[in-house]
Protein backbone atom coordinates (compact mmCIF):
# COMPACT_ATOMS: atom_id res chain seq x y z
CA UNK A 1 31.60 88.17 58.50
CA UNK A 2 33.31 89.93 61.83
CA UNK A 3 33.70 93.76 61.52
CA UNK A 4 37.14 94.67 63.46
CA UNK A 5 39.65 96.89 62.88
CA UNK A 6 42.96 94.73 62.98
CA UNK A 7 43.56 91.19 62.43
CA UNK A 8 47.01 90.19 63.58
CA UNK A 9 48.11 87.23 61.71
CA UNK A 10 49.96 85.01 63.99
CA UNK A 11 50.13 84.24 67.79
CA UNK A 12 53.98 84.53 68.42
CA UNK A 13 55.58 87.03 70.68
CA UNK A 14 55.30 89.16 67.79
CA UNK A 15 51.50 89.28 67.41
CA UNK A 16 51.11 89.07 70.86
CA UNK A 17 53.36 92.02 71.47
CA UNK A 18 51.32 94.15 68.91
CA UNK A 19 47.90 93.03 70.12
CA UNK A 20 48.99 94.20 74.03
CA UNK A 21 50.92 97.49 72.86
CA UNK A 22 47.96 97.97 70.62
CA UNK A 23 45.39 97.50 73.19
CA UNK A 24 47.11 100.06 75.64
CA UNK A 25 47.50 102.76 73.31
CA UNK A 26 44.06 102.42 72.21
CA UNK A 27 41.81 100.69 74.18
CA UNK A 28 38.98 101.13 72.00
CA UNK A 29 40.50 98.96 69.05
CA UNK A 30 38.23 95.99 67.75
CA UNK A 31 41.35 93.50 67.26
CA UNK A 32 42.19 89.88 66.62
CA UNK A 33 44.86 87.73 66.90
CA UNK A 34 45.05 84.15 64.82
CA UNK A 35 47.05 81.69 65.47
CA UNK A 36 47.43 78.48 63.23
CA UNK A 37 48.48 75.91 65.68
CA UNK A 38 46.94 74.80 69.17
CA UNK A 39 48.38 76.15 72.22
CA UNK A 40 50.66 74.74 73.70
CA UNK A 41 52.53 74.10 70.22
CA UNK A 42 56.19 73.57 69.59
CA UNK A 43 58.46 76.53 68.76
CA UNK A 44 61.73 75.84 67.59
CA UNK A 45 64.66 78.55 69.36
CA UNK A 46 67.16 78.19 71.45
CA UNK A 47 65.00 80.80 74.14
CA UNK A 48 67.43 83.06 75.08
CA UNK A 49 65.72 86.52 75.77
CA UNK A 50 66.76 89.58 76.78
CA UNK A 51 65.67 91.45 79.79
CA UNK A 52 64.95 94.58 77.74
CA UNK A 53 61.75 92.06 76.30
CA UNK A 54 60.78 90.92 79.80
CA UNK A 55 60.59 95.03 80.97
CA UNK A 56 59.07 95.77 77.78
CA UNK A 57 56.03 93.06 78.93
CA UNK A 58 56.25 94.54 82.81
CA UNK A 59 55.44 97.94 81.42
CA UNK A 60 51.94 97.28 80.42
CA UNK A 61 51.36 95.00 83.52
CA UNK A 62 52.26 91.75 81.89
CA UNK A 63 53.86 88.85 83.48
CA UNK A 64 54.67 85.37 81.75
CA UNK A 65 54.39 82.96 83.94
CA UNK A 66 56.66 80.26 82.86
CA UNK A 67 60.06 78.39 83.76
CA UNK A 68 62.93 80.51 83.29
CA UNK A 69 66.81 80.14 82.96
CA UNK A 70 68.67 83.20 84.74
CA UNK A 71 71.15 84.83 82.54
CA UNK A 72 74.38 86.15 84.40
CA UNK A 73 76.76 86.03 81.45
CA UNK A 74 77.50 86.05 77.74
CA UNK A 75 80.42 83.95 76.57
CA UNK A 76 82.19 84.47 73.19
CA UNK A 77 84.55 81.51 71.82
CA UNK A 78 86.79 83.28 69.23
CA UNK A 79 90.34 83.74 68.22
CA UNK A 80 91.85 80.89 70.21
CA UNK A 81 89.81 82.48 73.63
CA UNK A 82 86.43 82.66 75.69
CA UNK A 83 85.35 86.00 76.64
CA UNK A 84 83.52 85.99 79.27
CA UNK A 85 81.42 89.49 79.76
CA UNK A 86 79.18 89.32 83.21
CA UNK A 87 76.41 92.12 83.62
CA UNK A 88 74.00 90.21 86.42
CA UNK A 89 70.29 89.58 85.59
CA UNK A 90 70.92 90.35 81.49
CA UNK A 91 67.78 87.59 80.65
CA UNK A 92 66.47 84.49 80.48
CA UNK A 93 65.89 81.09 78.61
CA UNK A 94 63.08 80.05 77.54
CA UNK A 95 60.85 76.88 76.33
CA UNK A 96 59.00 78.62 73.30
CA UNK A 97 56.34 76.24 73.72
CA UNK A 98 56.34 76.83 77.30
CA UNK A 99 56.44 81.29 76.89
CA UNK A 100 54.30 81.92 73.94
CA UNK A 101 51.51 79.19 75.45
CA UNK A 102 51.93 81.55 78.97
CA UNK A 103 52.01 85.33 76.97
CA UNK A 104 48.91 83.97 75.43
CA UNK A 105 47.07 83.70 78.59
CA UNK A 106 48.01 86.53 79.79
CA UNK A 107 46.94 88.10 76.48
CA UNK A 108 43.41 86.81 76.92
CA UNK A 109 43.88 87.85 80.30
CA UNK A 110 44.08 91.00 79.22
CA UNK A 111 40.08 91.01 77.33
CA UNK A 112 42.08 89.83 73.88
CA UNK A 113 40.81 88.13 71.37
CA UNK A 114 43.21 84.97 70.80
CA UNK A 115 41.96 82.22 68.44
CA UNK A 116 44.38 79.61 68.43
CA UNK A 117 43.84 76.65 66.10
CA UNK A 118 42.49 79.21 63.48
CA UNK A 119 45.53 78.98 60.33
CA UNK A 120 44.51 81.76 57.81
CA UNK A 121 43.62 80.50 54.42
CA UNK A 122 43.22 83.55 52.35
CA UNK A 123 43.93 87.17 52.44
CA UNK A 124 42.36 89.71 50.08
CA UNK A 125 43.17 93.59 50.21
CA UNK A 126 40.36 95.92 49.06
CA UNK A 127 40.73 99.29 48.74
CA UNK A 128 39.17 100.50 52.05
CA UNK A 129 39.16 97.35 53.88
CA UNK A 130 40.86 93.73 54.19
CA UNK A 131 39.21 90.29 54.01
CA UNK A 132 40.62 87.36 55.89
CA UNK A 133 39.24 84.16 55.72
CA UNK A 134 40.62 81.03 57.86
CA UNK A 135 40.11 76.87 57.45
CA UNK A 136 37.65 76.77 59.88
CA UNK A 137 35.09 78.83 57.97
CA UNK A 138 35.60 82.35 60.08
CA UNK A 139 35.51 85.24 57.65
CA UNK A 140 36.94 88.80 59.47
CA UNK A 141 36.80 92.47 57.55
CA UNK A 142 39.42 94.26 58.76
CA UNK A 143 40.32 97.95 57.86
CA UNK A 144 44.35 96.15 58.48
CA UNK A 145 46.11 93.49 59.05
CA UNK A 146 49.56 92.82 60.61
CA UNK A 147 51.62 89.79 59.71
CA UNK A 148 53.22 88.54 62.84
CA UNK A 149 53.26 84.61 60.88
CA UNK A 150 57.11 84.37 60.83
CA UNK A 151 59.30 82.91 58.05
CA UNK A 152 56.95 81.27 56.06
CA UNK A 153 53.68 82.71 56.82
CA UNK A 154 50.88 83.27 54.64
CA UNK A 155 50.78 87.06 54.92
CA UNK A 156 54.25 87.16 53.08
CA UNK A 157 53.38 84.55 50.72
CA UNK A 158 49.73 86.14 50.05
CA UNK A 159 50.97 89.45 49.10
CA UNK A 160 53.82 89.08 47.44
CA UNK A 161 56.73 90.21 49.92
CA UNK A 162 60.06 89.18 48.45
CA UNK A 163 61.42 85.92 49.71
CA UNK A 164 64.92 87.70 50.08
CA UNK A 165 68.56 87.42 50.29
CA UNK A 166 69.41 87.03 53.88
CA UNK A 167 68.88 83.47 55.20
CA UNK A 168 69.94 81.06 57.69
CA UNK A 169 69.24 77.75 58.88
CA UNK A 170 69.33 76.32 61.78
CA UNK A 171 69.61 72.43 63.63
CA UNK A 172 69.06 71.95 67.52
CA UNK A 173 69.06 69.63 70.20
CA UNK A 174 68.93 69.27 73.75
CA UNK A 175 71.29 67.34 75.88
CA UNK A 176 72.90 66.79 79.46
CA UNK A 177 75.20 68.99 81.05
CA UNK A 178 78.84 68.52 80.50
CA UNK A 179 81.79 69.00 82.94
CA UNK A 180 83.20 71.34 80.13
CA UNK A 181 80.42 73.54 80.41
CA UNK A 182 80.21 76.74 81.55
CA UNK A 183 78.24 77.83 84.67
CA UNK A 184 74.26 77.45 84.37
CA UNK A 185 74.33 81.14 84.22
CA UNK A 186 75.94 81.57 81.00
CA UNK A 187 75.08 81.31 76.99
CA UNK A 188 77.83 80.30 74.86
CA UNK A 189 78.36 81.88 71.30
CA UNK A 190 81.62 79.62 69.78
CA UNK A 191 82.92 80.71 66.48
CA UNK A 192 85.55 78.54 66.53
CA UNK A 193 85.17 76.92 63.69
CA UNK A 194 86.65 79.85 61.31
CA UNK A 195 85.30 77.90 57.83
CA UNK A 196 81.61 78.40 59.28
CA UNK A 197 79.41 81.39 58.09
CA UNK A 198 77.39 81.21 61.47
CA UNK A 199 78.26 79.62 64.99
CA UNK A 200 77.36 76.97 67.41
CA UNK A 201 76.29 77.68 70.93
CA UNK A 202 75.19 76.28 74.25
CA UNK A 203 72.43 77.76 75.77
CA UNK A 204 71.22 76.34 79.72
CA UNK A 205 67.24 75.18 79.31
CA UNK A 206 64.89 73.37 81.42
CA UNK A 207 62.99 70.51 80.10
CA UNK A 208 60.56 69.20 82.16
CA UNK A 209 61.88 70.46 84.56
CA UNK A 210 64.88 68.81 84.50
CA UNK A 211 68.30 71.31 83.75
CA UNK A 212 69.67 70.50 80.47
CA UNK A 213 71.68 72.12 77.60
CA UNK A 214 70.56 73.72 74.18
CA UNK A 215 73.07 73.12 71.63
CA UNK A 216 72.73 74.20 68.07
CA UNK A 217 74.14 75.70 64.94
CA UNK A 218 72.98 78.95 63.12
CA UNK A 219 74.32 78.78 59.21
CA UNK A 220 73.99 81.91 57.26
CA UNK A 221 73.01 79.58 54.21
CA UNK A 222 73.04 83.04 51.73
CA UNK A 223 76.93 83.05 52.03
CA UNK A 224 77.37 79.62 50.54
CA UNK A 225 77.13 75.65 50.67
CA UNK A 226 76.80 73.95 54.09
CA UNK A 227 75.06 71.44 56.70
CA UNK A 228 74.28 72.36 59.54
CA UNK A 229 73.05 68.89 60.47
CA UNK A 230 76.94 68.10 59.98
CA UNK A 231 77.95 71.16 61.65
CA UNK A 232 75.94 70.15 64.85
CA UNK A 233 77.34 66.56 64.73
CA UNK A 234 80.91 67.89 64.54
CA UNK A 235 80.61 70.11 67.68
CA UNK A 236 79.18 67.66 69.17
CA UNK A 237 81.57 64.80 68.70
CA UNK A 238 84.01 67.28 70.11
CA UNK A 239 82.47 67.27 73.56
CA UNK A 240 82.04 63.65 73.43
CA UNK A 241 78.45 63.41 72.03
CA UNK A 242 76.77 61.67 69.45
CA UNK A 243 74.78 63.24 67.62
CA UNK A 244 72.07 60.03 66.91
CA UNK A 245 71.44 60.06 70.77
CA UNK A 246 69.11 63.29 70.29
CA UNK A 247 66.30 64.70 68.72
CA UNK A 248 67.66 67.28 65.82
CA UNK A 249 64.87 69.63 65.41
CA UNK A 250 65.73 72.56 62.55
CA UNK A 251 64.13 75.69 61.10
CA UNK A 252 64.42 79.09 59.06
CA UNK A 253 65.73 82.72 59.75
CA UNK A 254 64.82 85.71 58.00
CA UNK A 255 67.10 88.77 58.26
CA UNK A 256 65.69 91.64 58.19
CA UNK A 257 67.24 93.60 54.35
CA UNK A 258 68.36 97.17 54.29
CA UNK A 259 65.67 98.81 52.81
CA UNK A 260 63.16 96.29 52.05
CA UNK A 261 59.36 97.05 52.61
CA UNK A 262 57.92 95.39 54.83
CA UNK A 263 54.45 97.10 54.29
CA UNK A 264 51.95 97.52 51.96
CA UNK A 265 48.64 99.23 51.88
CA UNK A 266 46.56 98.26 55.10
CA UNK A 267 49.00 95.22 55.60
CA UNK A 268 52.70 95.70 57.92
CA UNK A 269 55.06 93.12 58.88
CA UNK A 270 56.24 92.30 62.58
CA UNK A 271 58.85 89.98 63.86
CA UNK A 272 60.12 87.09 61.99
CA UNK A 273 57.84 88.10 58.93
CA UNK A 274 59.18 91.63 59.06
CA UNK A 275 62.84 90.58 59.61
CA UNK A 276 65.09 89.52 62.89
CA UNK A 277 68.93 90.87 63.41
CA UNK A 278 71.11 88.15 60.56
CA UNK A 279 74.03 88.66 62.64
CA UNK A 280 73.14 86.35 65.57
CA UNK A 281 69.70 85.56 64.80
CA UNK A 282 68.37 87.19 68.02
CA UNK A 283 63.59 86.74 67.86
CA UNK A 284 62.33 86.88 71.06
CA UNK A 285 63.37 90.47 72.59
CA UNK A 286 63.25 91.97 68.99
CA UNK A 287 59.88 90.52 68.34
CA UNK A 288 58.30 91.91 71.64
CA UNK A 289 60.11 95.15 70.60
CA UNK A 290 58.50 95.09 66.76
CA UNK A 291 54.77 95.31 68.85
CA UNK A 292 56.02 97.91 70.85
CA UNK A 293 56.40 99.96 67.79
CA UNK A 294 54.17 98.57 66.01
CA UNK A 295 50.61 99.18 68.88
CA UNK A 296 51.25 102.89 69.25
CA UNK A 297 51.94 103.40 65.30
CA UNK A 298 48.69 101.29 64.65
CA UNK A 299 46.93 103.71 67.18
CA UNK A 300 47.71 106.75 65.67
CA UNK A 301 47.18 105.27 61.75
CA UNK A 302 43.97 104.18 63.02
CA UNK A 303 42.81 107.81 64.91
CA UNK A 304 43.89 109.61 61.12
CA UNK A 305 42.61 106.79 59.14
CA UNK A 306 45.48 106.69 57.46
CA UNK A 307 46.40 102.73 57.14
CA UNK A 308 48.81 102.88 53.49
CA UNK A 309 51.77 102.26 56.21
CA UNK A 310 54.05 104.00 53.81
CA UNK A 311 56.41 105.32 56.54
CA UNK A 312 56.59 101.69 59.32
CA UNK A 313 59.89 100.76 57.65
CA UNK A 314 60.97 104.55 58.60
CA UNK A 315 59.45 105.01 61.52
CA UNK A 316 61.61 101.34 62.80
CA UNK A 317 64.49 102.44 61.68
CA UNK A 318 64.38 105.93 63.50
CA UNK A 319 64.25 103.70 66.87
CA UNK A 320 66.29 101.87 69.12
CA UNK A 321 65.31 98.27 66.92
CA UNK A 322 66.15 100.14 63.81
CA UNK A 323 69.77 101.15 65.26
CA UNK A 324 70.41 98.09 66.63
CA UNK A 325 69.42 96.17 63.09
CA UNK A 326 71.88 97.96 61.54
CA UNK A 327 74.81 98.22 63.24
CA UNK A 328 74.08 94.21 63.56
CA UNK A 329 74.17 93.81 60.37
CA UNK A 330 77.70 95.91 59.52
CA UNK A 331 78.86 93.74 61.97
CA UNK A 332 77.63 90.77 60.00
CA UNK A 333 79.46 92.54 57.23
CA UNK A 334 82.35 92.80 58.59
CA UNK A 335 82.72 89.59 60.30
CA UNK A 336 82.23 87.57 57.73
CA UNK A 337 84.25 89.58 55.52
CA UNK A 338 88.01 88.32 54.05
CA UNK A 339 89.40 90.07 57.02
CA UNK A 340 87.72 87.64 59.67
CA UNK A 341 90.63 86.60 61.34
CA UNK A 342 91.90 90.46 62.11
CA UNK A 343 88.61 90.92 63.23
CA UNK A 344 88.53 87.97 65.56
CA UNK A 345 92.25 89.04 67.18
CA UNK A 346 90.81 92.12 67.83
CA UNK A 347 87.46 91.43 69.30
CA UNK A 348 90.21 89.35 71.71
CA UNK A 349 91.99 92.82 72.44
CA UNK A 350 88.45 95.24 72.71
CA UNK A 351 86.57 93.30 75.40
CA UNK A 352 85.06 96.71 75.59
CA UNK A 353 83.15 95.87 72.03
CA UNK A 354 81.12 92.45 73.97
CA UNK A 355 80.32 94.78 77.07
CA UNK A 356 78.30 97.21 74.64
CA UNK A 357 77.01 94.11 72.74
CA UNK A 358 75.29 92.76 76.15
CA UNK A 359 74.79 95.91 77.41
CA UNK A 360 72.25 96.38 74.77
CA UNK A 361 70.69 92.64 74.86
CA UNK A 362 70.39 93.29 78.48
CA UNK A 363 68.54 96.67 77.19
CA UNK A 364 70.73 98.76 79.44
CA UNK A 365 70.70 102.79 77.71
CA UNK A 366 74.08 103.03 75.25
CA UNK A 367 74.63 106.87 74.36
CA UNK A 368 76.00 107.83 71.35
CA UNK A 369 79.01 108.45 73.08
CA UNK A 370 79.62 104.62 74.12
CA UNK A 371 78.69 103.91 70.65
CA UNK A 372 81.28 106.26 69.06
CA UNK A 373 84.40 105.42 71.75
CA UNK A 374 83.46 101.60 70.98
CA UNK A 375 84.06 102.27 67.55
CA UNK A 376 86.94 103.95 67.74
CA UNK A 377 88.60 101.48 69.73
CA UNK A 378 87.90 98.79 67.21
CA UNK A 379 89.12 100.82 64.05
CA UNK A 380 92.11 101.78 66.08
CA UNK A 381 92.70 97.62 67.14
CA UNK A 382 92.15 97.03 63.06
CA UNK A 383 94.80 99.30 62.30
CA UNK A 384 97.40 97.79 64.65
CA UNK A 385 96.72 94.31 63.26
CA UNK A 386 97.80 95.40 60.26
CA UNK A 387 94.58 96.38 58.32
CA UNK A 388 96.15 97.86 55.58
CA UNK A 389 98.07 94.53 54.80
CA UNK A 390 96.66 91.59 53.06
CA UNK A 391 95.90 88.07 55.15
């Protein structure tokens, strides 16, 4: 049996995130990080990542050495238009199996302790401490643990976190470019299809090193019946593609609930396990962010021996990736409210509204200000649409 202080449960961005933020706040800290699968191992996500995660890494001396798409450009397909908002160097897209293989090394890199090919087969929570136990026969006491295992990980499942409400699925595939397409240096969010709780997009990727296209559909499956497989065919027999020419590859969002604990007594949740942004389904940025929260708040619970966690769902939502959860998910609300197509005419009229939405992936400052005039502009737009009348 291993004496340590933390096991993180789960070699993601997430885990990683927390293990590096962790180790810089307090060097001293006897940690491990488990991962279930080999590196490299598949990751299904479309990759795109904001720079705010990449300056989050560069902070703590961290560099990921892997291909990267430059981002120039966010594109919105809604209400009949494209919006294009530029704001130069925004982010990247990514190869999951290609960045979480490279944030590993530099993890280890770092004097980490990374066990990949180590899945977690049981979890029990003492009073004062925290057994883990994994397939291969390694046995860890722990004074905490931090599930960083996604969707369906066994932290969740072990200790009885709440499956919950907010859910979406998701189908992808990667093909050639198109003549259609927009510029390499732009990710395409299309909400055309007005009957779909979700969208489609088209996201630039490299795959072995050859340029290529991410297409996929994100279905908030909560709000009702649907296919995404079906969605994904439709879109792409639009642009002249069939759909048995590619590899379909699908998986599982989270959202993140209003007020649901994501802690327990010596165990927290990070990233995908914790909850990502429902609204657009955003993991990469927001998971580096969770361990950026979550290293320093593990520090100081550690220093006080104080490890219920009773206040890490407060202590998110008093930062920056609390804010940003929720006014995601009003816009979710609202979107995908019975006044969606008042809301898409005006997002056509506020292009203001996208600059402060990639302003904020790109992880440029907003003031409360911006916030507050954005708002303003968009209740005012509502109003003139005719708000008060019914569609």
């Amino acid at each position: 049996m291993t004496e340590v202080d933390i096991v993180i449960v789960g070699g993601g961005p997430s885990g990683l995130s927390t293990a590096l933020h962790l180790q810089a706040a307090r060097p001293q800290t006897k940690l491990v990080v488990l991962e279930a699968e080999t590196y490299p191992r598949e990751k299904i996500c479309a990759g795109g990542l904001g720079a705010r995660g990449l300056r989050m890494l560069d902070r703590l001396g961290v560099s990921v050495d892997c291909p990267m798409v430059p981002l120039d450009a966010i594109a919105l397909r809604v209400g009949g238009k494209v919006i294009v908002t530029r704001d130069p160097g925004l982010g990247v897209v990514v190869r999951r199996v290609e960045f979480d293989h490279a944030l590993a090394k530099a993890t280890i890199a770092k004097g980490i302790d990374v066990r990949d090919g180590t899945a977690v087969s049981r979890i029990e929570v003492q009073e004062d401490h925290v057994l883990v136990e994994t397939e291969r026969g390694d046995g860890f006491r722990a004074k905490a643990v931090v599930g960083a295992d996604g969707v369906g990980g066994i932290v969740r499942r072990a200790l009885g976190f709440g499956r919950g409400e907010l859910r979406a699925q998701v189908v992808e595939l990667d093909t050639e470019d198109l003549p259609s397409d927009l510029p390499r240096d732009t990710v395409v969010f299309d909400f055309t299809a007005s009957d779909l709780h979700g969208y489609a997009w088209d996201f630039p990727t490299q795959v072995a090193g050859k340029p290529m296209v991410c297409r996929g559909a994100y279905v908030l499956h909560h709000l009702g019946p649907d296919s995404p497989k079906q969605r994904i065919a439709a879109y792409l027999a639009g642009r002249g593609l069939e759909l048995s020419r590619y590899r379909l590859k699908q998986f599982a969002e989270r959202g993140l609930e209003p007020d649901a604990a994501i802690s327990r007594p010596r165990v927290m949740l990070v990233g995908e396990a914790a909850g990502i942004d429902i609204a657009t389904g955003e993991g990469i940025a927001q998971a580096i962010e969770y361990g950026m929260l979550a290293g320093p708040y593990l520090a100081r619970a550690l220093d006080r021996d104080r490890l219920s966690f009773g206040d890490w769902r407060q202590h998110i939502d008093g930062r920056h990736l609390g804010t940003q959860m929720k006014i995601r998910h009003l816009c979710y609300r609202v979107f995908y409210g019975h006044r969606r197509p008042t809301v898409e005419r005006v997002l056509t009229q506020v292009p203001s509204l996208m600059k402060l939405g990639v302003q904020d992936f790109a992880g440029h400052p907003l003031s409360k200000l911006a916030l507050a005039r954005g708002a303003g502009q968009f209740l005012a737009a509502m109003v003139r649409e005719g708000m008060r009348a019914p569609e």
